[in-house]
N, C-alpha and C. Protein backbone atom coordinates (compact mmCIF):
# COMPACT_ATOMS: atom_id res chain seq x y z
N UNK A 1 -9.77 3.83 9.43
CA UNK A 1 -9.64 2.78 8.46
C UNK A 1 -9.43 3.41 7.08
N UNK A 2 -8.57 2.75 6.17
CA UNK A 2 -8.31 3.30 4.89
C UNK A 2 -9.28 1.71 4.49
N UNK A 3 -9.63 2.20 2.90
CA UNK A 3 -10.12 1.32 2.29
C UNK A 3 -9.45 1.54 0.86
N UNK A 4 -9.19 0.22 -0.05
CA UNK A 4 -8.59 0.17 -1.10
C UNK A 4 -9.61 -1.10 -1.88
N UNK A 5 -10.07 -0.67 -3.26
CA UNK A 5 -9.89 -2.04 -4.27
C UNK A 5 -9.80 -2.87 -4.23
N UNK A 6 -10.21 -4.31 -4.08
CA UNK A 6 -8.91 -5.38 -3.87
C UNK A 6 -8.42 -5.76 -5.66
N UNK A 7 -8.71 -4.85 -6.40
CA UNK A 7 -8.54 -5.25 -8.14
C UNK A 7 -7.40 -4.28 -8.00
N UNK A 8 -7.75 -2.79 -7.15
CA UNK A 8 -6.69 -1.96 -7.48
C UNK A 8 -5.30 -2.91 -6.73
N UNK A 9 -5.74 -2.75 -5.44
CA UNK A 9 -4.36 -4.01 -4.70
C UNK A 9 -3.61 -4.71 -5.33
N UNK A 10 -4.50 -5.67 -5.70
CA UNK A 10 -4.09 -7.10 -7.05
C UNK A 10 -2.59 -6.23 -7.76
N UNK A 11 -3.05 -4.81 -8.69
CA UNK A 11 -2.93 -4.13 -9.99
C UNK A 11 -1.42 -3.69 -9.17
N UNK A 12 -1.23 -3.48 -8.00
CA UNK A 12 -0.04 -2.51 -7.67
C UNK A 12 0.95 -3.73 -7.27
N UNK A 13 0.42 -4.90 -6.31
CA UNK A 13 1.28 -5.73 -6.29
C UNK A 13 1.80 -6.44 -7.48
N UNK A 14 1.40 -6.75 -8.75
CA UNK A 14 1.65 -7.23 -10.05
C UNK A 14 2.50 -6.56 -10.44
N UNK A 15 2.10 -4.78 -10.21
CA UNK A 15 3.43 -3.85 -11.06
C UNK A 15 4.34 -4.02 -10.28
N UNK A 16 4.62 -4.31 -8.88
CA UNK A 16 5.92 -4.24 -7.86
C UNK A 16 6.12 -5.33 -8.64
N UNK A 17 6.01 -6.55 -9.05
CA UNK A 17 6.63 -7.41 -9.52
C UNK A 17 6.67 -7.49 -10.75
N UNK A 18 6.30 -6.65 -11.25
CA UNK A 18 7.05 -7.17 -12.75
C UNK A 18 7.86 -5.85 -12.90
N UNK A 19 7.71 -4.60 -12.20
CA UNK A 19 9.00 -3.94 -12.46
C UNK A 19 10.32 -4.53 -11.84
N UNK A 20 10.04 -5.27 -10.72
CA UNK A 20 11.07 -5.81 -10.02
C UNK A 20 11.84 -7.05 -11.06
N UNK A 21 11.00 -7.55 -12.01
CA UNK A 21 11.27 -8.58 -12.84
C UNK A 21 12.16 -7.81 -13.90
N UNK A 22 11.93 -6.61 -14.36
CA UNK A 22 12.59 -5.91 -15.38
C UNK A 22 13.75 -4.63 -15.14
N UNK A 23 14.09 -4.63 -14.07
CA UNK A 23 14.66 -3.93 -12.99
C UNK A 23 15.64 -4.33 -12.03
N UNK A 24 15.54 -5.69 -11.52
CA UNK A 24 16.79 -6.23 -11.05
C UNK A 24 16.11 -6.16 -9.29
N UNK A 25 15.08 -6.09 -9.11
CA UNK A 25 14.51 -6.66 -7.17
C UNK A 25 13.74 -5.89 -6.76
N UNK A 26 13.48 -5.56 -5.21
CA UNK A 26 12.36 -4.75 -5.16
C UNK A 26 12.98 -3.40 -3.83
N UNK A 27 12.34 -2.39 -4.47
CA UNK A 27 12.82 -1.41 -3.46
C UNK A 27 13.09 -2.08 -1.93
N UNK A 28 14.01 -1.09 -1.41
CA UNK A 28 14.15 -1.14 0.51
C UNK A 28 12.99 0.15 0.70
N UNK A 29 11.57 -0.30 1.39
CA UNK A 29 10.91 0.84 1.76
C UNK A 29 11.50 1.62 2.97
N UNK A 30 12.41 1.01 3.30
CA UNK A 30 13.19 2.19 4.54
C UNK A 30 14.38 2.83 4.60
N UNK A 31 14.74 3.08 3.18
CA UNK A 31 15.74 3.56 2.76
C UNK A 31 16.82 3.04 3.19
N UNK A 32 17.38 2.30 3.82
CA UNK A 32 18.29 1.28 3.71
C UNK A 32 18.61 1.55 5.07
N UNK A 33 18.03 1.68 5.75
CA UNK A 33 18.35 1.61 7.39
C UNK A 33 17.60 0.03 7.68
N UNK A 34 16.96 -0.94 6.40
CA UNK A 34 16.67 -1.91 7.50
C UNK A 34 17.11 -2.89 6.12
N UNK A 35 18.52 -2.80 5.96
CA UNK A 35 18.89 -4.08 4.85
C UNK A 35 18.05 -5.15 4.62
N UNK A 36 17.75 -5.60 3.39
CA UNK A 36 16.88 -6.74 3.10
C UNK A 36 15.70 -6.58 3.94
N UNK A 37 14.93 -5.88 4.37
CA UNK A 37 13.44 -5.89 4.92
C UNK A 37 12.96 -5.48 4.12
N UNK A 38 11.54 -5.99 3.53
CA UNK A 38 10.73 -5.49 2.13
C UNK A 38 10.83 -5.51 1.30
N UNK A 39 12.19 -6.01 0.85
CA UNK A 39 12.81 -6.26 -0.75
C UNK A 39 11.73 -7.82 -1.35
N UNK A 40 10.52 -7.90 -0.80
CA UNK A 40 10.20 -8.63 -1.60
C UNK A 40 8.48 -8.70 -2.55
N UNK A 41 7.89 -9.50 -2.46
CA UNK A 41 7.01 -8.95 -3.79
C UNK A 41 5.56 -8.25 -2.37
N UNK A 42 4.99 -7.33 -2.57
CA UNK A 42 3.80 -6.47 -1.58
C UNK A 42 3.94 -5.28 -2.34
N UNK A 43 3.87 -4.47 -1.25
CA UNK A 43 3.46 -3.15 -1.71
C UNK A 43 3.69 -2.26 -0.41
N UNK A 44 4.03 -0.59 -0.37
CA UNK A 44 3.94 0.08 0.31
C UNK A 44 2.86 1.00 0.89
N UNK A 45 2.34 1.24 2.02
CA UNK A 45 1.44 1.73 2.76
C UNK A 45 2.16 3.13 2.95
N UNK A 46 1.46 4.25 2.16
CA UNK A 46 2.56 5.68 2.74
C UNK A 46 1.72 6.18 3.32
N UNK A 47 2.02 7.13 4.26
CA UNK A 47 1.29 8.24 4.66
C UNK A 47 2.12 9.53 4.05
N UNK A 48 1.48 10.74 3.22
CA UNK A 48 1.90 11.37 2.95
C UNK A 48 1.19 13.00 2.76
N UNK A 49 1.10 13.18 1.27
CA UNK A 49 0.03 14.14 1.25
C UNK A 49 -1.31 13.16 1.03
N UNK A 50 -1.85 12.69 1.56
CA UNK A 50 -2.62 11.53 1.84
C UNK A 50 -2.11 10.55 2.18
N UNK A 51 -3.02 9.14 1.88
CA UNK A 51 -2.59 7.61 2.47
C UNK A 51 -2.88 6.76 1.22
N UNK A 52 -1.37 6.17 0.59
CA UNK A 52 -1.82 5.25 -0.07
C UNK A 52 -1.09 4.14 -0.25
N UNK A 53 -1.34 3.13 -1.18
CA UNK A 53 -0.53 2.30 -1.99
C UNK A 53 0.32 2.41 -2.70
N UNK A 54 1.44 1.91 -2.80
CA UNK A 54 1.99 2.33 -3.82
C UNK A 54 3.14 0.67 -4.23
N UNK A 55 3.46 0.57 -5.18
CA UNK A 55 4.10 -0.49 -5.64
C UNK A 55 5.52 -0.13 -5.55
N UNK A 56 5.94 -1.89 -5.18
CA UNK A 56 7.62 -1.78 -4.80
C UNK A 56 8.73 -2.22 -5.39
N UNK A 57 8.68 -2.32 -6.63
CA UNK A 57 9.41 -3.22 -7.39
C UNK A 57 10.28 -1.74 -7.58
N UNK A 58 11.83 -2.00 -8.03
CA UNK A 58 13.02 -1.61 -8.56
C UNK A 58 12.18 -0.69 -9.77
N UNK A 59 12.85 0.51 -10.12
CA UNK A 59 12.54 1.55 -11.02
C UNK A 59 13.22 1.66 -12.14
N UNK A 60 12.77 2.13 -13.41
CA UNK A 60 13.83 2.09 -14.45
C UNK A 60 14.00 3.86 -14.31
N UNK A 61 15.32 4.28 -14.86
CA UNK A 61 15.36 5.98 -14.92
C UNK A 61 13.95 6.51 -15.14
N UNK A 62 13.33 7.21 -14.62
CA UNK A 62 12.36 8.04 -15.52
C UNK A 62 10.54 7.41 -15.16
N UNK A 63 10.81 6.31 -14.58
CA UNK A 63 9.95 5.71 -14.73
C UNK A 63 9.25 5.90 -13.27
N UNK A 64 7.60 5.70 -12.97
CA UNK A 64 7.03 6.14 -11.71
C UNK A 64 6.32 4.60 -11.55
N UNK A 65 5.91 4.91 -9.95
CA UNK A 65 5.29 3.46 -9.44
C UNK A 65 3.42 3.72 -9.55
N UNK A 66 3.25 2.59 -9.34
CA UNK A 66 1.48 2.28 -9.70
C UNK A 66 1.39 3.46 -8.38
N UNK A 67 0.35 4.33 -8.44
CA UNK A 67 -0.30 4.74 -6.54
C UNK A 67 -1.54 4.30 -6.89
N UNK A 68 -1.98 3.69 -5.56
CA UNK A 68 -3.71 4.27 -5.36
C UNK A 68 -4.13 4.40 -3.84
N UNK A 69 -4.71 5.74 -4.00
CA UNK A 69 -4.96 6.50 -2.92
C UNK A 69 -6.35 5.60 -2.26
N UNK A 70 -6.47 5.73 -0.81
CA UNK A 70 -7.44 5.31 -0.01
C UNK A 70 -8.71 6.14 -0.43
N UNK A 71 -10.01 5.55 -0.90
CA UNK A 71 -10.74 6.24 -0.47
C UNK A 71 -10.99 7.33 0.46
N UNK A 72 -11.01 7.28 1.70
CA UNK A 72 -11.05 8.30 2.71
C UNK A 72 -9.73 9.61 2.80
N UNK A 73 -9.16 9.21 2.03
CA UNK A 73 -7.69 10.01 1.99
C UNK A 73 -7.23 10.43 0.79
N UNK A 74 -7.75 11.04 -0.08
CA UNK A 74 -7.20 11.26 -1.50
C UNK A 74 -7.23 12.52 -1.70
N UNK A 75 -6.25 13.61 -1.43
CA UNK A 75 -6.37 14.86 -1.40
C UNK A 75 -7.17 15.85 -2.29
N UNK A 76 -6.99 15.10 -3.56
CA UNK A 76 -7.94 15.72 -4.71
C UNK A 76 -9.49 15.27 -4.50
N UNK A 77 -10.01 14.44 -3.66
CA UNK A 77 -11.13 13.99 -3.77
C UNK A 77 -11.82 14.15 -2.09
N UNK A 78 -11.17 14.56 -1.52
CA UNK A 78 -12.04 14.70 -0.03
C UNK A 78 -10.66 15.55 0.50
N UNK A 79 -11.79 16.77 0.76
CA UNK A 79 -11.67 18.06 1.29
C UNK A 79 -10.70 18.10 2.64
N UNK A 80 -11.52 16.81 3.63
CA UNK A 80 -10.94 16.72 4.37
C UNK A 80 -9.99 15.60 5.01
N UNK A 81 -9.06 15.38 4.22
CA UNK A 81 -7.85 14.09 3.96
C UNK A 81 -7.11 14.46 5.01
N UNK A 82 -6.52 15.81 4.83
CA UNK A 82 -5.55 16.21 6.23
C UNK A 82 -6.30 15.85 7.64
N UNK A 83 -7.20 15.84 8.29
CA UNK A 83 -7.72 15.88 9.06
C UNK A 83 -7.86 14.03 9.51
N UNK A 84 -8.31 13.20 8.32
CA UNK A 84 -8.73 12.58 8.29
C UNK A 84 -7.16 11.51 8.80
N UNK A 85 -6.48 12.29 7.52
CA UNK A 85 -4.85 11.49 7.99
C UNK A 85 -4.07 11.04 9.14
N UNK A 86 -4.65 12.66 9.96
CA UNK A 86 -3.64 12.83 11.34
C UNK A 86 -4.96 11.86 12.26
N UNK A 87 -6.10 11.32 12.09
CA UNK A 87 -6.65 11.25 12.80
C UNK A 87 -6.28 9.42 12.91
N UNK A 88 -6.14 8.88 11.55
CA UNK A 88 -5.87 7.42 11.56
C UNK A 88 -4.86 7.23 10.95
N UNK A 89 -3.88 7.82 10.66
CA UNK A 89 -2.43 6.70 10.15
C UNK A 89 -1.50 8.50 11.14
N UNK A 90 -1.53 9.53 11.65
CA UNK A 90 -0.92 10.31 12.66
C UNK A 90 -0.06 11.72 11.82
N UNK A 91 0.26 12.49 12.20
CA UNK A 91 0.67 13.50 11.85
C UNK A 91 1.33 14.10 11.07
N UNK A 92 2.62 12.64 11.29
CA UNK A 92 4.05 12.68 10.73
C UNK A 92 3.53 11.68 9.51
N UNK A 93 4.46 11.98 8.33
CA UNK A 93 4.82 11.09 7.02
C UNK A 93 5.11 9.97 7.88
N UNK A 94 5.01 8.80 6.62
CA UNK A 94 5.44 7.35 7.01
C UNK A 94 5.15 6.39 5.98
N UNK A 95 5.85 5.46 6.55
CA UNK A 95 5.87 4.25 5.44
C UNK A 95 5.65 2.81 5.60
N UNK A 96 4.86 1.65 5.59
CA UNK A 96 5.37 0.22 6.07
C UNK A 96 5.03 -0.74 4.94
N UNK A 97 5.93 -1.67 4.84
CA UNK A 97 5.81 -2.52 4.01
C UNK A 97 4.71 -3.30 4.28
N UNK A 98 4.05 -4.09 3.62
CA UNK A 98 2.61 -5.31 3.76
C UNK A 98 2.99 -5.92 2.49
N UNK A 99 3.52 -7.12 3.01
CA UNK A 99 4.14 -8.53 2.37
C UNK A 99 2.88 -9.03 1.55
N UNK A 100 2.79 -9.05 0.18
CA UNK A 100 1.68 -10.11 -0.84
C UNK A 100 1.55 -11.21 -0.44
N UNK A 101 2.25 -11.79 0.74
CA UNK A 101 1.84 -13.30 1.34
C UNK A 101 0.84 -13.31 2.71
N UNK A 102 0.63 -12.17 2.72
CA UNK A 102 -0.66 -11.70 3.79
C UNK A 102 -1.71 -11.17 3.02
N UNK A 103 -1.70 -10.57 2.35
CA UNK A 103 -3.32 -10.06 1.62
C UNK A 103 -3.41 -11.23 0.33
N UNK A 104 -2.62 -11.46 -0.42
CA UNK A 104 -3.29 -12.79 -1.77
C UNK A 104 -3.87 -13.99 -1.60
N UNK A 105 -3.60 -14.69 -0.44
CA UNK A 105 -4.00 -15.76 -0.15
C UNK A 105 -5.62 -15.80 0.35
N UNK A 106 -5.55 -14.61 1.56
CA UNK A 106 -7.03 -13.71 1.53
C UNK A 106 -7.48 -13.41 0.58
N UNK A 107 -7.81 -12.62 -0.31
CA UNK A 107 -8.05 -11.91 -1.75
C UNK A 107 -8.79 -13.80 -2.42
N UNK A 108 -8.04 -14.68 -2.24
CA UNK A 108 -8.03 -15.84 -3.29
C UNK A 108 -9.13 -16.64 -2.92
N UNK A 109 -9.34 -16.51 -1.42
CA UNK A 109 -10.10 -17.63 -0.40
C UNK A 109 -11.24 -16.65 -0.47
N UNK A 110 -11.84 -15.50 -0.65
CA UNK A 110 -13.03 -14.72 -0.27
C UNK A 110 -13.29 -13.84 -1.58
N UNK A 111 -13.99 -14.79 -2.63
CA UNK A 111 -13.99 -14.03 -4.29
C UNK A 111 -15.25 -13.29 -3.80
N UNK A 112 -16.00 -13.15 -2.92
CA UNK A 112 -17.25 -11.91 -2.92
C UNK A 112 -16.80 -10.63 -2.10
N UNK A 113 -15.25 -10.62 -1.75
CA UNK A 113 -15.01 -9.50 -1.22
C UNK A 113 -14.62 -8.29 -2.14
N UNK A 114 -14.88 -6.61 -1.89
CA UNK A 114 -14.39 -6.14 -2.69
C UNK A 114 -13.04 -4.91 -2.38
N UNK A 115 -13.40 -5.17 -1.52
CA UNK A 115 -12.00 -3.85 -0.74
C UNK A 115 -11.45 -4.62 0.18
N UNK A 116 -10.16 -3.86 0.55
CA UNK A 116 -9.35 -4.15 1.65
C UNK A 116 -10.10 -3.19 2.86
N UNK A 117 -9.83 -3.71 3.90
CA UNK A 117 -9.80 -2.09 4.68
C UNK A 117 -8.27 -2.64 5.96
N UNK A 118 -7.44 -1.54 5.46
CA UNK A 118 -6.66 -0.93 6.23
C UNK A 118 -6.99 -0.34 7.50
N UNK A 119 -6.19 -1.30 8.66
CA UNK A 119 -6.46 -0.66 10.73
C UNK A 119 -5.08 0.13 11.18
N UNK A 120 -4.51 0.93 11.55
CA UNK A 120 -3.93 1.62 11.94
C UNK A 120 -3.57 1.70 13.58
N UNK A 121 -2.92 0.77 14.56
CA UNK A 121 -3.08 1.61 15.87
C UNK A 121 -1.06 1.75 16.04
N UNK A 122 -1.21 2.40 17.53
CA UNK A 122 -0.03 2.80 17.54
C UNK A 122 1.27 1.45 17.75
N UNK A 123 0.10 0.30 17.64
CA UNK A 123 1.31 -1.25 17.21
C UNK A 123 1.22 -1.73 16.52
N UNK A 124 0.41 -1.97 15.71
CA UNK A 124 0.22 -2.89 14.91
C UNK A 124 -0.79 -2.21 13.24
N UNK A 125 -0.47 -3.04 12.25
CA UNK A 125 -1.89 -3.15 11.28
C UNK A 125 -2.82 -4.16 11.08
N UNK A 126 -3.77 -3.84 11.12
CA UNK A 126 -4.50 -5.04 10.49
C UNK A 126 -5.30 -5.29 9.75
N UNK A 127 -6.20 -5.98 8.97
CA UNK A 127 -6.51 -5.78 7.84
C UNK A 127 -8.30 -6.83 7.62
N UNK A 128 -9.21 -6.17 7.19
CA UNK A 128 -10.46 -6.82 6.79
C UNK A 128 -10.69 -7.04 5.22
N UNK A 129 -11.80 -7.99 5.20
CA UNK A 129 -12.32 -7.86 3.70
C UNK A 129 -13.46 -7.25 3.80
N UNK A 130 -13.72 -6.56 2.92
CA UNK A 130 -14.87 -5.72 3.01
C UNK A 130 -16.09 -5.88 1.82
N UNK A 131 -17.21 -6.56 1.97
CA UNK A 131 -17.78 -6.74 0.66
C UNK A 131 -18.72 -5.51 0.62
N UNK A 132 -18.97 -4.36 -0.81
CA UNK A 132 -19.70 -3.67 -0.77
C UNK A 132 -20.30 -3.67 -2.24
């Protein structure tokens, strides 16, 4: 399980959309092998040198996207992220979109929650509120 914020969440889906507002739409998270999939307001799930968030809105030159790293996965902050990585999101880099019309409506209906937590299997994601 990755766990995230749900203020940080909120903070990355807002920047995918308002860079997308000042920018002209919202990234293809699959580099354009899946036309129009994800071009719309969420956020990206990477696996990389850790596991995180990251916002999807259109870029201006020069300019970088919101990240926020999972708790359990933040390379600068736990020793053991690599380990932790290959063990729940797998070996290889990766990427999937998670549509803002699946986590906001949640987020809106459960104000005593405070994290997401991110599920990982080899079909599907799925997703809890987590109050701590």
């Amino acid at each position: 399980m990755f766990t995230y914020p749900i203020m940080a969440v909120r903070k990355v889906i807002a920047r995918g959309r308002a860079d997308a507002a000042a920018n002209g739409g919202f990234r293809n998270p699959y580099y354009g092998t899946r036309p129009g999939e994800g071009e719309k307001p969420g956020l990206w799930l990477v696996g990389d040198e850790g596991v995180y968030i990251i916002s999807n809105g259109k870029l201006a030159e020069g300019q970088k996207p919101l990240i926020v790293y999972s708790a359990e996965c933040h390379p600068n902050g736990n020793p053991d992220w690599g380990d932790y990585k290959r063990r729940h999101f797998g070996g290889d880099d990766g990427i999937e979109f998670i549509d803002a019309d699946l986590l906001i409506p949640s987020f809106d209906r459960n104000f005593g929650a405070t994290h997401l937590g991110v599920y990982l299997s080899e079909d599907d994601i799925s997703f809890s509120l987590i109050t701590r």
